[in-house]
Protein backbone atom coordinates (compact mmCIF):
# COMPACT_ATOMS: atom_id res chain seq x y z
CA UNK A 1 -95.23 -77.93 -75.02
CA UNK A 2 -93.67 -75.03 -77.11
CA UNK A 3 -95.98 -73.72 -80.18
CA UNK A 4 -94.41 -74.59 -83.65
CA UNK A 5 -93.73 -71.46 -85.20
CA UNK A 6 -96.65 -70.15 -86.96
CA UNK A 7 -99.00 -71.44 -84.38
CA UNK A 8 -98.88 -69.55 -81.11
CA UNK A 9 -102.33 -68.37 -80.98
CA UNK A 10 -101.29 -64.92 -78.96
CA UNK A 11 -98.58 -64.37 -82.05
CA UNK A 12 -100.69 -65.36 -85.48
CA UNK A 13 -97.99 -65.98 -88.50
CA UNK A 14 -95.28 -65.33 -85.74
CA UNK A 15 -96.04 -61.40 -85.86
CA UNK A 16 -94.25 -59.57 -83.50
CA UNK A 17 -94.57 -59.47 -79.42
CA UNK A 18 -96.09 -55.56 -79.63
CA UNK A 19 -95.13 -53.87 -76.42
CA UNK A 20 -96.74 -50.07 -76.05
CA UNK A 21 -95.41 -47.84 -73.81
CA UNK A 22 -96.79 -44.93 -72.50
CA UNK A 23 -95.33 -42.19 -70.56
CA UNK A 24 -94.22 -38.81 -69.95
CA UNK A 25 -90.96 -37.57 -71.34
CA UNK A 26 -89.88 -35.68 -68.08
CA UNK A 27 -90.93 -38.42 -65.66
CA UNK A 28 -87.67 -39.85 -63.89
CA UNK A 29 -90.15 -42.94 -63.20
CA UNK A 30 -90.78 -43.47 -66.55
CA UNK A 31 -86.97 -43.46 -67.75
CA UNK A 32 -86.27 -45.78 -65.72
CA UNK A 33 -88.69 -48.33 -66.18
CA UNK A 34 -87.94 -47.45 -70.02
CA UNK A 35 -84.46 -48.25 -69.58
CA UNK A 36 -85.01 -51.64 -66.94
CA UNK A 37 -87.65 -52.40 -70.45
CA UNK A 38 -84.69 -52.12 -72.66
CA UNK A 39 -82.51 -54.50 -70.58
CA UNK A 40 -85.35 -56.97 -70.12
CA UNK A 41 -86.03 -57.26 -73.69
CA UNK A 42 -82.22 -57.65 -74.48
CA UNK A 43 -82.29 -60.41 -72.11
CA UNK A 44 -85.26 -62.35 -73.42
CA UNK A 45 -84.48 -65.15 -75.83
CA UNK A 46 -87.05 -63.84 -78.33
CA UNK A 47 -86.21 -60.15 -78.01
CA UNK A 48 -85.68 -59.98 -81.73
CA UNK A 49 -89.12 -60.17 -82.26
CA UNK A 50 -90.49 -57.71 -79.67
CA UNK A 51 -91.48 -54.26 -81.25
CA UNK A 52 -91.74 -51.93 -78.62
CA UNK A 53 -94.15 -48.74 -79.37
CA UNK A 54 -93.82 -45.78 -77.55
CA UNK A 55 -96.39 -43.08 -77.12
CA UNK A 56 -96.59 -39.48 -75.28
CA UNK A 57 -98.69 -38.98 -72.04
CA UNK A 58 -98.29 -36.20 -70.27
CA UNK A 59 -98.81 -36.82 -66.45
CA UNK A 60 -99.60 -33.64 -65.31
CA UNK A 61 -100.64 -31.16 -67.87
CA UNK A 62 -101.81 -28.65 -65.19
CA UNK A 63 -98.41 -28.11 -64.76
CA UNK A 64 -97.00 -24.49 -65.55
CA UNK A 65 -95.06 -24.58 -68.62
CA UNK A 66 -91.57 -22.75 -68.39
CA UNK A 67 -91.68 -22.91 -64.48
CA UNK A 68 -89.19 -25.62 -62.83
CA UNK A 69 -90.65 -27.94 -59.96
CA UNK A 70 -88.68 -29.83 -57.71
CA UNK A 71 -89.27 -33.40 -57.36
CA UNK A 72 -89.72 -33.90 -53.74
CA UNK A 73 -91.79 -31.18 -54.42
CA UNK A 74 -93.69 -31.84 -56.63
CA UNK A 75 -94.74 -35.64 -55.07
CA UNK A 76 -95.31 -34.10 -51.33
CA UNK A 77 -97.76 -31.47 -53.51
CA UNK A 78 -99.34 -32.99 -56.18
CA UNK A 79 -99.26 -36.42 -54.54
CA UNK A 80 -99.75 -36.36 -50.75
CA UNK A 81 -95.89 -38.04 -50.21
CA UNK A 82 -95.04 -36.79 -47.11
CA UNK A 83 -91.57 -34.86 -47.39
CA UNK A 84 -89.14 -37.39 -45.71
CA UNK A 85 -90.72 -40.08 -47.83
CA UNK A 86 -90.65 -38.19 -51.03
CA UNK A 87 -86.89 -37.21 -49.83
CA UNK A 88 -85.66 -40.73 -49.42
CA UNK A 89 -87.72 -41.82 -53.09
CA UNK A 90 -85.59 -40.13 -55.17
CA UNK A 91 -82.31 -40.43 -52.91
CA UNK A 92 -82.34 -43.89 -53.62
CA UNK A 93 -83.13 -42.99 -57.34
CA UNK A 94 -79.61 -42.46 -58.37
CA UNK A 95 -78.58 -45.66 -57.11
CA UNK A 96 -80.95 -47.94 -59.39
CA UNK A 97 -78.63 -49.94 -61.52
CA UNK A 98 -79.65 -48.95 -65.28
């Protein structure tokens, strides 16, 4: 059964679907489930009424400011990836459909 408008007890006087987002600015992760987000909700039937928030985290604030890191990097580093795995992550980066 689909709620009458005004009644969906998750969306009270049919506010908006509120979706926050949080992520970090440089993160090539974050882009792109930003931009798969963006498709999705042009896609739904109700998209209209989806207010997407979005809100700065920074992932790693240790980071040096002003000093570049590479990616593979940075994830065999500051995440334990081993190198071949980290390699292949973001060769197969590019090639996500957005």
């Amino acid at each position: 059964m689909t709620p009458q408008p005004g009644n969906d007890p998750l969306r009270p006087g049919n506010a908006p679907l509120v979706v926050d987002v949080w992520s970090d600015i440089m993160c090539p992760f974050c882009y792109i489930g930003d931009t798969l987000l963006a498709q999705a909700v042009e896609k739904f039937a109700h998209g209209s009424e989806v207010e997407v928030r979005y809100h700065s985290y920074q992932l790693m604030p240790h980071l040096p400011v002003g000093h570049a890191v590479g990616l593979d990097d940075l994830l065999e580093k500051e995440r334990g990836f081993p190198r071949a795995q980290a390699e292949a992550m973001n060769a197969r980066s590019p090639r996500v459909r957005l």
